[in-house]
Protein backbone atom coordinates (compact mmCIF):
# COMPACT_ATOMS: atom_id res chain seq x y z
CA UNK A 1 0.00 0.00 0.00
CA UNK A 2 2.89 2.45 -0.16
CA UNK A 3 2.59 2.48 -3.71
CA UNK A 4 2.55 6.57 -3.76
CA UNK A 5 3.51 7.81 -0.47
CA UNK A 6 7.08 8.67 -1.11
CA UNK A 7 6.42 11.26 -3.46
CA UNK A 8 3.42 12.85 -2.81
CA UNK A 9 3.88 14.38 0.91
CA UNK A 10 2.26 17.91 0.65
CA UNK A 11 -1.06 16.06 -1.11
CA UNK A 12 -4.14 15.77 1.27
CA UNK A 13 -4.74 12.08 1.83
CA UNK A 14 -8.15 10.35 2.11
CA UNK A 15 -8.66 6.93 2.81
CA UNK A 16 -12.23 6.04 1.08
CA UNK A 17 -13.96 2.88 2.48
CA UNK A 18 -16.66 0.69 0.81
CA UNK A 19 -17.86 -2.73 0.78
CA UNK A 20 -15.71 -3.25 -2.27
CA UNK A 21 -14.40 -1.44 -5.03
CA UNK A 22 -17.27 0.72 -6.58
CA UNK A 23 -17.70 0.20 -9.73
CA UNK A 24 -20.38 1.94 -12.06
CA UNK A 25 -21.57 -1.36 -13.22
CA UNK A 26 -22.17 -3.12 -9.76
CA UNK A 27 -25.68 -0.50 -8.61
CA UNK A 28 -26.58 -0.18 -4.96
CA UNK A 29 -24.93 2.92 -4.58
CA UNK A 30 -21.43 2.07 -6.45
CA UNK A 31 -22.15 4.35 -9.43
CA UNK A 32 -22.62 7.43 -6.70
CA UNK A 33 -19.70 6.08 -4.94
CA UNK A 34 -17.13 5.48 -8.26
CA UNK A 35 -18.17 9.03 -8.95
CA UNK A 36 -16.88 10.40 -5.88
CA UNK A 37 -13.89 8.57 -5.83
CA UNK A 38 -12.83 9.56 -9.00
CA UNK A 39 -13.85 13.82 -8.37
CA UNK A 40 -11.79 13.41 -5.31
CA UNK A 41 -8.43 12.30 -7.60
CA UNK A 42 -9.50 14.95 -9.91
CA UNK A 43 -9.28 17.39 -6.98
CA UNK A 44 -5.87 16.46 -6.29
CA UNK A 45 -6.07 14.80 -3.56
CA UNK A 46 -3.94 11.14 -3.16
CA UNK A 47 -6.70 8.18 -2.21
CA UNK A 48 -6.26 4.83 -1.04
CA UNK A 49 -9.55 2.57 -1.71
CA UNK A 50 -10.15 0.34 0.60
CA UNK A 51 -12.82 -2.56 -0.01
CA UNK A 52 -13.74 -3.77 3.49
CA UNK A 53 -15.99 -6.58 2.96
CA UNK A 54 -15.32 -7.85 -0.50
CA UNK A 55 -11.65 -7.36 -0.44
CA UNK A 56 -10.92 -9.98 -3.21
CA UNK A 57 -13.81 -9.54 -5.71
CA UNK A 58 -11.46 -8.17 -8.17
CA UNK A 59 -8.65 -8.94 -9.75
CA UNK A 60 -5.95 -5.89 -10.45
CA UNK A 61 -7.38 -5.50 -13.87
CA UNK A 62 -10.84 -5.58 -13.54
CA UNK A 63 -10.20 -3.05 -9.73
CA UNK A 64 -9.14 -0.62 -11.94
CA UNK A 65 -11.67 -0.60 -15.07
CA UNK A 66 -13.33 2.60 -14.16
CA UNK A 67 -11.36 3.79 -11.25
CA UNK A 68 -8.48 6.40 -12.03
CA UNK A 69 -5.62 4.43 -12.11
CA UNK A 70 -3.36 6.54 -10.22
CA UNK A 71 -6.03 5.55 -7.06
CA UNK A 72 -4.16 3.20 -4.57
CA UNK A 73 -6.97 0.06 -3.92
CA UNK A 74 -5.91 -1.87 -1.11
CA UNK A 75 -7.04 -5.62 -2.43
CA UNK A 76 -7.19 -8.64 -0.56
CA UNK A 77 -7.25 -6.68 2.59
CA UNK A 78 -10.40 -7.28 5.27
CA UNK A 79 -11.00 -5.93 8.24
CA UNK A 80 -8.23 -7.65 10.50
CA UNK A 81 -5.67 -5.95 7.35
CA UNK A 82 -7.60 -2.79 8.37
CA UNK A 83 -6.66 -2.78 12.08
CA UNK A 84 -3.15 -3.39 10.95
CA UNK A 85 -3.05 -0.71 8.43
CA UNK A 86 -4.66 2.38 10.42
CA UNK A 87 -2.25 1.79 13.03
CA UNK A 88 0.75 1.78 10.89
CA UNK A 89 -0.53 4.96 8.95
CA UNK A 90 -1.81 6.52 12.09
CA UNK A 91 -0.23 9.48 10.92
CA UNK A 92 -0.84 9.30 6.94
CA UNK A 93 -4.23 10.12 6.53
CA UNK A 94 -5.94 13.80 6.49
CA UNK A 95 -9.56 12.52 5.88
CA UNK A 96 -11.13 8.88 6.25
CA UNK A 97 -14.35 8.90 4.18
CA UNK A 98 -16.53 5.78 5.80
CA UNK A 99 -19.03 4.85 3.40
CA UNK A 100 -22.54 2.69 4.09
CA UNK A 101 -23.61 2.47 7.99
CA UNK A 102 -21.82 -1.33 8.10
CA UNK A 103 -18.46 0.13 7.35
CA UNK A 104 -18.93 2.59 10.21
CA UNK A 105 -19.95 -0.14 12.66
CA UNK A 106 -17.16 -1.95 11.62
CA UNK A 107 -14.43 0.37 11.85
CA UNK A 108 -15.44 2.78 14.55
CA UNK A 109 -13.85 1.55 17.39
CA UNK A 110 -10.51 1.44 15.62
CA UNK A 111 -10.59 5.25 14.37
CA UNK A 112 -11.15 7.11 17.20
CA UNK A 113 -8.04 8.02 17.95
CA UNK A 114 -7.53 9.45 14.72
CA UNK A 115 -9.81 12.42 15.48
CA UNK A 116 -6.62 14.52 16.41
CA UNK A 117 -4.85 13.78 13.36
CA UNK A 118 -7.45 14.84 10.26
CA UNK A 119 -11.50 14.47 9.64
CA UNK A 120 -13.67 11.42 9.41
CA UNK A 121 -16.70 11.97 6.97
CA UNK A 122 -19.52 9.10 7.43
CA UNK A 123 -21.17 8.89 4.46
CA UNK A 124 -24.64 6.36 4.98
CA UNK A 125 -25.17 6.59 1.23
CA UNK A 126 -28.52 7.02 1.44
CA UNK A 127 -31.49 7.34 3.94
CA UNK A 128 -32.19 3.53 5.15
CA UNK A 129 -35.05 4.20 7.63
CA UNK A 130 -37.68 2.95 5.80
CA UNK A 131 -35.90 -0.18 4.32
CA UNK A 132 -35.33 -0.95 7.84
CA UNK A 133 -38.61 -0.26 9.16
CA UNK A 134 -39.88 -2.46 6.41
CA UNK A 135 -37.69 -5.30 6.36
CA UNK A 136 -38.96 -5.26 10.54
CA UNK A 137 -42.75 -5.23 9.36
CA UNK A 138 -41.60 -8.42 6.44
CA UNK A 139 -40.17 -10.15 9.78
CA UNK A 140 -43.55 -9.75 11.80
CA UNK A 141 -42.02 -7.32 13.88
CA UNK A 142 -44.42 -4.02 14.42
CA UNK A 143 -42.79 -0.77 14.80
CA UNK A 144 -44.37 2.07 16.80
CA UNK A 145 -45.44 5.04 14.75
CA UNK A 146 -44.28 8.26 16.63
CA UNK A 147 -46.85 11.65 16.44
């Protein structure tokens, strides 16, 4: 994963995580999410994908098919990788962009100390409520209505 540090020191870093790589093809929220990976290379910024949950969905050439290939993608690496990674780039990152509530709930615990250092953005992807509320109802499970 070092593949650009070296060189690019005065670049803002972001570390963007996702269930996987997003790709424009895949829907449920990948087009939105390949879009904003891409804007935020063409802003200048250095980024490091990295797929949390489907770590090994891609090979090399199909990861980078319609991401910017000048993006770092951490393949292969799951959430144990993660821990390991955070802690030996503590200091690397300027913004961590979480993606999709599950990320967040994954990876909280481990980026709290990073606070100090630069800015987390949680990004839920979209409003969820009322898939959850009616995947509750599907399950027999009534929810109480609020005035």
């Amino acid at each position: 994963m070092a593949r650009f540090a070296a060189s690019q020191r005065e670049k803002k870093k972001v570390l963007y995580i996702d269930d996987r790589v997003p790709h424009c093809d895949l829907g449920a929220g990948f087009p939105r999410s390949n879009t904003i990976v891409n804007i935020i290379r063409e802003l200048g910024y250095d980024l490091t994908i990295y797929p949390l949950h489907f770590p090994n969905e891609d090979n090399w050439e199909a990861a980078y098919r319609d991401i910017n290939p000048y993006i770092e993608i951490a393949l292969g690496a799951d959430l144990d990788g993660f821990k390991k990674v955070i802690k030996l780039r503590k200091e690397y990152f300027d913004i961590i962009w979480i993606s999709r509530p599950q990320n967040m709930k994954a990876i909280g615990e481990n980026i709290h100390f990073l606070k100090e250092k630069g800015k987390i953005i949680y990004d839920a992807e979209t409003i969820f409520t009322d898939r959850e509320i009616l995947k509750e109802e599907i399950n027999g499970r009534i929810i109480a209505k609020e005035n």
